[in-house]
Protein backbone atom coordinates (compact mmCIF):
# COMPACT_ATOMS: atom_id res chain seq x y z
CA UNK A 1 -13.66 25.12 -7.15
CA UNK A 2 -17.36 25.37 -8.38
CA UNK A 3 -18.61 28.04 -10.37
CA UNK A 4 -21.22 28.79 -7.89
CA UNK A 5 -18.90 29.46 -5.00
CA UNK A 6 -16.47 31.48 -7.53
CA UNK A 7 -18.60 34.08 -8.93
CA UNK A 8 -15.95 36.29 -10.09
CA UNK A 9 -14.42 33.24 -12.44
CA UNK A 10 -13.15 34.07 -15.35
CA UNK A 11 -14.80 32.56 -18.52
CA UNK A 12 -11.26 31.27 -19.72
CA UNK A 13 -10.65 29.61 -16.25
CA UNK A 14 -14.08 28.31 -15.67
CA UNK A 15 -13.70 26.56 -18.86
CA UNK A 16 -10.37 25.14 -18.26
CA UNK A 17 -12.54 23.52 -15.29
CA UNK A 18 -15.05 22.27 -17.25
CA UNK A 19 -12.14 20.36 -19.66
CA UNK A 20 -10.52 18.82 -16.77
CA UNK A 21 -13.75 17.86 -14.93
CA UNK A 22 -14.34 16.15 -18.20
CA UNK A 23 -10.76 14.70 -19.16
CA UNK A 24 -11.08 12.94 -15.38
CA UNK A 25 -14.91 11.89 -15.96
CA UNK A 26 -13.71 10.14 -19.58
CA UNK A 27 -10.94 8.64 -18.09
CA UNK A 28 -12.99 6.77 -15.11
CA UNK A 29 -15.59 5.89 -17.66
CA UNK A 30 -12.59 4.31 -19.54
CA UNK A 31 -11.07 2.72 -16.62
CA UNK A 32 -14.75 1.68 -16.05
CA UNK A 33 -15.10 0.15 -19.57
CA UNK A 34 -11.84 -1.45 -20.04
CA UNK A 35 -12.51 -3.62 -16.66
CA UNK A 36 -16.34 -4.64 -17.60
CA UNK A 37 -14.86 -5.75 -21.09
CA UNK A 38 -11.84 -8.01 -19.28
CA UNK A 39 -14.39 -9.38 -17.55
CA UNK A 40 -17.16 -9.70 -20.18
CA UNK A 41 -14.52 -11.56 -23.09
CA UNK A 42 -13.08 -13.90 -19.68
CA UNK A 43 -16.33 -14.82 -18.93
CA UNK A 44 -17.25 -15.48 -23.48
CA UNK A 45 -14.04 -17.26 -23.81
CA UNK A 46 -14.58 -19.24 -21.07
CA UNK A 47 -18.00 -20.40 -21.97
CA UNK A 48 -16.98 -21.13 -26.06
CA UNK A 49 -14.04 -23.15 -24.78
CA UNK A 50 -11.80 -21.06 -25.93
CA UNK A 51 -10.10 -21.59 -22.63
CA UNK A 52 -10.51 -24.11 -19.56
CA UNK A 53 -12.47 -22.53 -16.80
CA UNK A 54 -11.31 -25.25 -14.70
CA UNK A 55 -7.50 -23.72 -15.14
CA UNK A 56 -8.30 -20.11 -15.12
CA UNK A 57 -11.84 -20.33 -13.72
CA UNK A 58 -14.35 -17.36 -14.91
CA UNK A 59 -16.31 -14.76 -13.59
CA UNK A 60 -19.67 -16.37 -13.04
CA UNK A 61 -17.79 -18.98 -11.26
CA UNK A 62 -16.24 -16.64 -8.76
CA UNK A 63 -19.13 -14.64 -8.08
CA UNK A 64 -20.86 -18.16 -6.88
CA UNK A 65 -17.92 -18.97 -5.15
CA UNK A 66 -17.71 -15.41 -2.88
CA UNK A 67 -21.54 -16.09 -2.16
CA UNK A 68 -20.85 -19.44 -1.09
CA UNK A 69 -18.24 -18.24 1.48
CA UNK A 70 -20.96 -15.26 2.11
CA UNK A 71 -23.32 -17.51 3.16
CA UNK A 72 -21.06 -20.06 5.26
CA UNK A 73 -19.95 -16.81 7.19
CA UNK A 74 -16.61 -16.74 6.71
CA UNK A 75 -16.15 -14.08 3.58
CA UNK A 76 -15.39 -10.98 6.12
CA UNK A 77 -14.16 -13.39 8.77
CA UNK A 78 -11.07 -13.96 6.07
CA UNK A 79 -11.13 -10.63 5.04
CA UNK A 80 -11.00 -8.95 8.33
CA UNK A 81 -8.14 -11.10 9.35
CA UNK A 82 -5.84 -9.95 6.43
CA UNK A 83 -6.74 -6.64 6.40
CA UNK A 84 -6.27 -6.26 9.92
CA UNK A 85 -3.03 -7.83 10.05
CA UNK A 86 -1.86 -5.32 6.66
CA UNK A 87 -2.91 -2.36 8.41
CA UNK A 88 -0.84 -3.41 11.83
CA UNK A 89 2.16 -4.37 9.76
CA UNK A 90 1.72 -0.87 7.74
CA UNK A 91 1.50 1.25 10.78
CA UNK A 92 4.14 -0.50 12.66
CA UNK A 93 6.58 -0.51 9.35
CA UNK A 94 5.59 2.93 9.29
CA UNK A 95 6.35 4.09 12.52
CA UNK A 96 9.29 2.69 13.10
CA UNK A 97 10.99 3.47 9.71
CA UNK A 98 10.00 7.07 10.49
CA UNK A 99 11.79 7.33 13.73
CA UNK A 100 14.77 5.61 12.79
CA UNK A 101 14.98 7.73 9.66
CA UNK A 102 14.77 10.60 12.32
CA UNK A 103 17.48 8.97 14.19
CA UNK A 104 20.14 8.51 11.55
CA UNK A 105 19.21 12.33 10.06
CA UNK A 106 19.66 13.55 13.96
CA UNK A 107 23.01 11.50 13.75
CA UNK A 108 25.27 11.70 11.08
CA UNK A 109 27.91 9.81 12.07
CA UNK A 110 25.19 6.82 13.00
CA UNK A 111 24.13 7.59 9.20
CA UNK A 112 27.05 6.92 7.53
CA UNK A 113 27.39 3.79 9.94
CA UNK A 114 24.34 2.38 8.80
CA UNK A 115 24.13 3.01 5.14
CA UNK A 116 25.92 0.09 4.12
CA UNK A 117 23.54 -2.52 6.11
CA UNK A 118 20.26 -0.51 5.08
CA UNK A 119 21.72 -1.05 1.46
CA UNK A 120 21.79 -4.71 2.06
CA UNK A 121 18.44 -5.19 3.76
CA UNK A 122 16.91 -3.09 1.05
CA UNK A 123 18.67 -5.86 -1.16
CA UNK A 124 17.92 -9.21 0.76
CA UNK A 125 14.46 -10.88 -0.08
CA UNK A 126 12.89 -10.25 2.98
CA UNK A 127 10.34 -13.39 2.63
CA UNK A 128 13.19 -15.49 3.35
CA UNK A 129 13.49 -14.12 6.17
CA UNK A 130 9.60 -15.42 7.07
CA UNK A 131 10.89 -18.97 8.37
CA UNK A 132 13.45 -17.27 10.91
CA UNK A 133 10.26 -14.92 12.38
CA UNK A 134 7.83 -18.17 12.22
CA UNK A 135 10.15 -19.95 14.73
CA UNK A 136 11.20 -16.74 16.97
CA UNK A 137 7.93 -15.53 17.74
CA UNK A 138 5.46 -18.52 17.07
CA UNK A 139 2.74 -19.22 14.49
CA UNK A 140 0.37 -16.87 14.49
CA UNK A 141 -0.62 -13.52 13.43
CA UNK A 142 2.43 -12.11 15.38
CA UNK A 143 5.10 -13.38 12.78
CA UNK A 144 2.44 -12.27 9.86
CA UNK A 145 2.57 -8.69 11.43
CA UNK A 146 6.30 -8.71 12.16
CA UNK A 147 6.69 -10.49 8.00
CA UNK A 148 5.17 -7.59 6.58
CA UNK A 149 6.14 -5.01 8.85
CA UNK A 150 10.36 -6.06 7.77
CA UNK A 151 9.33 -5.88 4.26
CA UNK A 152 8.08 -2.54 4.50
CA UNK A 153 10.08 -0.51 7.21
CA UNK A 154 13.49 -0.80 5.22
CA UNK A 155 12.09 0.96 2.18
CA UNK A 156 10.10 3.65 4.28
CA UNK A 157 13.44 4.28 6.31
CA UNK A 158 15.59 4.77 3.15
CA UNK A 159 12.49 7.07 1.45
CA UNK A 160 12.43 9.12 4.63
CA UNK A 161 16.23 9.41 5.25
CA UNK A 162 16.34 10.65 1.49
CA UNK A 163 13.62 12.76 1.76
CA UNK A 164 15.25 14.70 5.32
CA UNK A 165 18.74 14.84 3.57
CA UNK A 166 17.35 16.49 0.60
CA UNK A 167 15.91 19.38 2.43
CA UNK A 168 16.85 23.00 1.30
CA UNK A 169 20.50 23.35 3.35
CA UNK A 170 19.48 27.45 2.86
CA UNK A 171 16.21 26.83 5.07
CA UNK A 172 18.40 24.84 7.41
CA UNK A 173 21.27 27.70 7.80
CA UNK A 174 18.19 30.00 7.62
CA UNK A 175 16.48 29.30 11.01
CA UNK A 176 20.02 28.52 12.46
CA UNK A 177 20.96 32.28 12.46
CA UNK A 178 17.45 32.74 13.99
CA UNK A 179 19.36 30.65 17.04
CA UNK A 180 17.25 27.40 16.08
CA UNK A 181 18.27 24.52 17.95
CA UNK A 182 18.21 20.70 16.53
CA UNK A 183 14.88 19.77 17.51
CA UNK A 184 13.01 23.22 16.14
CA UNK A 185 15.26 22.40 12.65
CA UNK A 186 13.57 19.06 12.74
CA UNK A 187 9.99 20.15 13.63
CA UNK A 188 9.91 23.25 12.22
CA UNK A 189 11.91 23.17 8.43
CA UNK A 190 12.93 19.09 8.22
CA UNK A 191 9.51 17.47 9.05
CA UNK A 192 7.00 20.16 7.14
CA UNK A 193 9.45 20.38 4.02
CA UNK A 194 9.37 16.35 4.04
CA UNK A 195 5.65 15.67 3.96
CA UNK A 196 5.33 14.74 0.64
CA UNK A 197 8.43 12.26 0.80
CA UNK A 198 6.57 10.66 3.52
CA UNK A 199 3.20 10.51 2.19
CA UNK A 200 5.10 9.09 -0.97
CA UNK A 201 6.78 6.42 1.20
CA UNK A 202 3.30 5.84 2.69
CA UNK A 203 2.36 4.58 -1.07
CA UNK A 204 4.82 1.84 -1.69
CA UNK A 205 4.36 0.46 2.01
CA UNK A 206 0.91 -0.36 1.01
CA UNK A 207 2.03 -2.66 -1.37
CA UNK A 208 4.75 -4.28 0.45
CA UNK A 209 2.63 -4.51 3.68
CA UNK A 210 0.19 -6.22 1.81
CA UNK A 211 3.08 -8.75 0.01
CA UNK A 212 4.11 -9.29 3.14
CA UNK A 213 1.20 -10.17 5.19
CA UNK A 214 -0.23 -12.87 1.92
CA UNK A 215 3.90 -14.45 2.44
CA UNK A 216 3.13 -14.76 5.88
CA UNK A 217 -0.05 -16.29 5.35
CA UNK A 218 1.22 -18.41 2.98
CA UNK A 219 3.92 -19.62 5.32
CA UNK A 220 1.85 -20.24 8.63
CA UNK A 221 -2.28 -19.31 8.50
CA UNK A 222 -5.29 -20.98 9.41
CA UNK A 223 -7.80 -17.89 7.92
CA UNK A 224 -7.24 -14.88 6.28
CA UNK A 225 -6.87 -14.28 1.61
CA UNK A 226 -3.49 -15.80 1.61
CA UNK A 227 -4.49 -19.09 3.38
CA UNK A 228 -7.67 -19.19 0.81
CA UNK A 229 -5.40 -19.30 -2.00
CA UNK A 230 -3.28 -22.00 -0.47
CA UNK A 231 -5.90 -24.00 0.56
CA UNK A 232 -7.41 -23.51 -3.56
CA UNK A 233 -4.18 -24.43 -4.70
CA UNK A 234 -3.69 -27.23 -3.06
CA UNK A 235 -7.25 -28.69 -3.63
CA UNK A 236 -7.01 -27.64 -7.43
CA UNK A 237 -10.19 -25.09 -6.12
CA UNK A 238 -9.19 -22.67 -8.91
CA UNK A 239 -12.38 -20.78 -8.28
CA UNK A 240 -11.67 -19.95 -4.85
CA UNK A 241 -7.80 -19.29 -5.50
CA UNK A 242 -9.11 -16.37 -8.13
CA UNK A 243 -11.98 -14.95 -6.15
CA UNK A 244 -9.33 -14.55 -3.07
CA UNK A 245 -7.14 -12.46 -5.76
CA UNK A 246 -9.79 -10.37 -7.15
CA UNK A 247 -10.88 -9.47 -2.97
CA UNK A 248 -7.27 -9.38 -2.32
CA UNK A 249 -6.84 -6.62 -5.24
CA UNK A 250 -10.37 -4.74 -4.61
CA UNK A 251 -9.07 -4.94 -0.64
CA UNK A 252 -5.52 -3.30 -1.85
CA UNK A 253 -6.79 -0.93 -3.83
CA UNK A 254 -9.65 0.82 -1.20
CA UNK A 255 -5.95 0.91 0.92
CA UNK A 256 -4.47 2.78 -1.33
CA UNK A 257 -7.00 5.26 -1.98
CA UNK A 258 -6.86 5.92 1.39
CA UNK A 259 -3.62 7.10 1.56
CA UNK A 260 -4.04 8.79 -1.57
CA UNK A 261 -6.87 10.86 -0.01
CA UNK A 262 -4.19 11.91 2.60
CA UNK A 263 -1.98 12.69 0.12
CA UNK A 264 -4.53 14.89 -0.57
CA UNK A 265 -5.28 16.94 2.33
CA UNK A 266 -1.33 16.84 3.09
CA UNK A 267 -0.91 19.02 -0.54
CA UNK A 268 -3.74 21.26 0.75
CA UNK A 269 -2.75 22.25 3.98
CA UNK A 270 1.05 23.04 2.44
């Protein structure tokens, strides 16, 4: 809150804004510095010899390689495809682990049932699972979408479930007296009280939608970040193979702000 738009601010309280507005400024000026000075000793070590560009590439290269594939058209054509496919294997992972948490919290017999197996997904290394999905539902974009979607959905499901199960029982028995019924305890004390769970869920599905989606590429892709670094990799194109990473990350990161900034408005409105 601004000092203009609080003119009855104390002193001691507008300064205590004034220090954090600062303590966050330093530390994005740090963040800031410490990346520009990666890059800057990369980029001096690389050109002393002090390591072999050709193995871990350097920044001047990649910037000429990302205008290369800006100018044959096919930069955002590979971006769009991965970032489209992370966001349909996000939402979908998201969905669905959502509504089957709501299932097994509606159910509790069906929740003890299913704990043990949820366990074990959780456990099992989804990407093998990538080869199965490949030859069920074809190669193509589908399995890529369905890839990251499985790595996600088990995590958001068990996240969820925790979160619903660790509402206040007093709230629960509260709203009960009031003669709430099971779909009012859900909507009304269950769902609001479990925001933040779910927004935190939202968080680590980013990453996994996004591990899943470069496996699937890996496995079966013909464009998109994880087919560039193949392709690099198996043409020793180290250059390309680090510029898809550093898109990849940049790409990953804007995601995650995202859902950060709905994070956001989720604390405000509660």
């Amino acid at each position: 809150m601004s000092d203009k738009k609080s003119p009855n601010i104390s002193p001691q309280h507008r300064e205590y804004l004034r220090r954090v507005k600062r303590r966050k400024r330093t530390i994005f000026i740090t963040q800031i510095s410490l990346l520009i000075l990666f890059f800057a000793l990369w980029e001096v070590a690389a050109r002393i010899g002090a390591i072999d560009p050709f193995i871990t590439s350097q920044p001047t290269r990649i910037i000429d390689t990302v205008l290369n594939l800006y100018r044959d058209g096919k930069l955002f054509n590979h971006i769009a495809i991965t970032c489209v496919e992370t966001i349909l294997g996000f939402i979908f992972g998201t969905l669905i682990g959502i509504l089957v948490a709501i299932i097994l919290w509606w159910s509790e017999f069906l929740e003890k049932v299913m704990e043990p197996y949820l366990v074990v997904l959780n456990s099992l290394p989804k990407i093998a699972l990538g080869p199965i999905f490949i030859v069920w539902i074809g190669a193509g974009p589908s399995a890529i979408v369905v890839i990251a979607m499985t790595i996600s959905v088990v995590v958001t499901i068990l996240e969820v479930l925790n979160g619903f199960l660790g509402v206040d029982q007093e709230k629960i028995k509260l709203v009960k007296t009031f003669g709430a019924n099971r779909v009012q305890i859900l909507t009304k004390v269950v769902l609001p009280s479990s925001l933040p769970v779910m927004v935190n869920a939202l968080k680590v599905s980013v990453g996994l939608s996004w591990v899943g989606v470069i496996v699937g590429e890996f496995l079966v892709s013909k464009a998109g970040l994880g087919y560039l670094i193949v392709y690099g990799g198996q043409v020793f194109q180290l250059d390309l193979v680090m510029a898809s990473v550093i898109i990849l990350s940049i790409a990953a990161f804007l995601m995650y702000r995202m859902v950060a900034w709905i994070e956001k408005l989720v604390v405000k409105r509660n």
